[in-house]
C-alpha atoms as a PDB file:
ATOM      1  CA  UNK A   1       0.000   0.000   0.000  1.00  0.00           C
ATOM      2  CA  UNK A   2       2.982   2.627   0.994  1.00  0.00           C
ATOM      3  CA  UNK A   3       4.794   1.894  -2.324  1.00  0.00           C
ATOM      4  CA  UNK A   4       1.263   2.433  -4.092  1.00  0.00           C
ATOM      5  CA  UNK A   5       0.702   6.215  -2.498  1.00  0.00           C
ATOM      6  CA  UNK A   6       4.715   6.874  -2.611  1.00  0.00           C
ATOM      7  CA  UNK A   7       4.433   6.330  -6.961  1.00  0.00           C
ATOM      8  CA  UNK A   8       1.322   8.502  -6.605  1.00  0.00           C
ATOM      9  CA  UNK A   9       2.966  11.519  -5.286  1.00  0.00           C
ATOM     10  CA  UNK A  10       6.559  11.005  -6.369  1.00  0.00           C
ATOM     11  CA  UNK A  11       7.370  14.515  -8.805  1.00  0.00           C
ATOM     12  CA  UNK A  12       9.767  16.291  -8.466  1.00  0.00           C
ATOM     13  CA  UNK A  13      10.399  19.190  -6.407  1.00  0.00           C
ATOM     14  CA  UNK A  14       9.538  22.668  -8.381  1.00  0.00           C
ATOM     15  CA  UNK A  15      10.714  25.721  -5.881  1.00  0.00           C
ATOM     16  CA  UNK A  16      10.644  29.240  -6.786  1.00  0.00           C
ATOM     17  CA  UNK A  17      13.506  31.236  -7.789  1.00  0.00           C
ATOM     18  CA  UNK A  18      13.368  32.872  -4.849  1.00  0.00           C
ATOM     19  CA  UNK A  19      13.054  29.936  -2.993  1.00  0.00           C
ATOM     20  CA  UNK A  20      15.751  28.119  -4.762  1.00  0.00           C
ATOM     21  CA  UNK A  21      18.197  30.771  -3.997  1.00  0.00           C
ATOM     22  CA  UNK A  22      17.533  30.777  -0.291  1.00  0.00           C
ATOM     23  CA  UNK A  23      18.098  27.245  -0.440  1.00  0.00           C
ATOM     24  CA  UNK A  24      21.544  27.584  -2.630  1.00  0.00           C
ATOM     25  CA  UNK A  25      22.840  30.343   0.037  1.00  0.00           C
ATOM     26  CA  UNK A  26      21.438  28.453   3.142  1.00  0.00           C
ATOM     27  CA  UNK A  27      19.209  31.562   4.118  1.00  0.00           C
ATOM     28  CA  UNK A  28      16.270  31.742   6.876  1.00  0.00           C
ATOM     29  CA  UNK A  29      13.739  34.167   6.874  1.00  0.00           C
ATOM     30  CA  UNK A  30      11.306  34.808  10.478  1.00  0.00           C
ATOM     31  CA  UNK A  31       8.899  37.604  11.338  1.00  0.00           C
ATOM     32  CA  UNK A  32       8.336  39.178  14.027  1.00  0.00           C
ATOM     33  CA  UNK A  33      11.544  39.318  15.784  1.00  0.00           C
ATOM     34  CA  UNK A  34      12.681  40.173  18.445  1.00  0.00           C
ATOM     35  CA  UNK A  35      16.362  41.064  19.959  1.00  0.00           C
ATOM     36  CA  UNK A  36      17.336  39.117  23.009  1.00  0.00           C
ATOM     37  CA  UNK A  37      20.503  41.741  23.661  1.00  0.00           C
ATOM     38  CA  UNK A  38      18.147  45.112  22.985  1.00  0.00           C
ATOM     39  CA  UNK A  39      14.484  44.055  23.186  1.00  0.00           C
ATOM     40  CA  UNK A  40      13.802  45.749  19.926  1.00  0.00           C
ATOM     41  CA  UNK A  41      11.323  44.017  17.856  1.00  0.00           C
ATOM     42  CA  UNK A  42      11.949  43.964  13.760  1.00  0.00           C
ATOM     43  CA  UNK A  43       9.313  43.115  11.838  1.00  0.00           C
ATOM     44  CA  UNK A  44      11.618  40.355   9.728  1.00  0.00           C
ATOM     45  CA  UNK A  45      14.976  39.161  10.207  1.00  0.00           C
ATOM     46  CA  UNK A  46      16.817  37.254   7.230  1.00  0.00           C
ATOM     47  CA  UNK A  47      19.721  35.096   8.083  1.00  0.00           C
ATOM     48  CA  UNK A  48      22.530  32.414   7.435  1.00  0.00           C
ATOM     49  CA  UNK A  49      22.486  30.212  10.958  1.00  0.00           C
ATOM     50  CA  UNK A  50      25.479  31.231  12.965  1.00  0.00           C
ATOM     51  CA  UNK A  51      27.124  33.371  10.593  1.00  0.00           C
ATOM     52  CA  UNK A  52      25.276  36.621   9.380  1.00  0.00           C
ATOM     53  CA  UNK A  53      21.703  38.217   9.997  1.00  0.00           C
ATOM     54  CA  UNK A  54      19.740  41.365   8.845  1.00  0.00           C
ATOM     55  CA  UNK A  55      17.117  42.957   9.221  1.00  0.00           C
ATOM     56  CA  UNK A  56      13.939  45.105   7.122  1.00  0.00           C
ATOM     57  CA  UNK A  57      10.648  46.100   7.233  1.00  0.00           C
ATOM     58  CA  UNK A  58       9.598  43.518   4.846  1.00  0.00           C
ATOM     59  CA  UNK A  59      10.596  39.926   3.531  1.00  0.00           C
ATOM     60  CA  UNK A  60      12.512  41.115   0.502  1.00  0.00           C
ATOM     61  CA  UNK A  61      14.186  44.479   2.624  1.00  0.00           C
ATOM     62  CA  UNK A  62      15.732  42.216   4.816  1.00  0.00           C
ATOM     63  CA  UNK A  63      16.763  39.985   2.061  1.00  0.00           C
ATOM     64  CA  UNK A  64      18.465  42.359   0.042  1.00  0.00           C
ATOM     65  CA  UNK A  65      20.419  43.677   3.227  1.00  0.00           C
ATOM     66  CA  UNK A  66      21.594  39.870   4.069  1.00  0.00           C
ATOM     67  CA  UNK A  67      22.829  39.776  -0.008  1.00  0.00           C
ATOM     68  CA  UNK A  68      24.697  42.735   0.582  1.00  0.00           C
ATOM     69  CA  UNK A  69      26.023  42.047   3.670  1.00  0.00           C
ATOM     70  CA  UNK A  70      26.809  37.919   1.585  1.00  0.00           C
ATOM     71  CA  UNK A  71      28.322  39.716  -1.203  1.00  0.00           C
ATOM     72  CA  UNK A  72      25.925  37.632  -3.352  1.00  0.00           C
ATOM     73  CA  UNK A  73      23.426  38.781  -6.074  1.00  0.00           C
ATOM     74  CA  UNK A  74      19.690  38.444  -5.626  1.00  0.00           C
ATOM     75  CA  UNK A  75      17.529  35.990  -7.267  1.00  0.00           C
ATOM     76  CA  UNK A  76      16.431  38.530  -9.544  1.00  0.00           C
ATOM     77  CA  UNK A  77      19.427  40.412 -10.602  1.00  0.00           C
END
């Protein structure tokens, strides 16, 4: 029965470009942040674990900071 519902579903993984380049770069993206060392809360925080984080007042704001700060081209540049 499991191999059955496993052929059913097996396709192959289509992710965004946006997605795909978050994935290539190893980049996180939360909401609603907020700073254990100041208390400030930022509305979304984009960030490689344990290397590099920023900040912006929307998904792609903080995005393009964490690029900049990577050195790395967006997905749509």
């Amino acid at each position: 029965m499991t191999d059955n519902l496993e052929s059913l579903f097996d396709s192959a993984e289509s992710l965004s470009p946006r997605l795909a380049w978050m994935r290539k770069h190893g980049i996180m993206i939360d909401s609603d942040y907020r700073d254990d060392w100041d208390g400030e809360e930022r509305p979304f925080i984009a960030y490689v674990p344990y290397k590099v984080q920023a900040f912006g007042d929307t998904e792609d704001e903080a995005l393009s900071a964490l690029a900049s700060k990577l050195n790395i081209k967006m997905w749509n540049e």
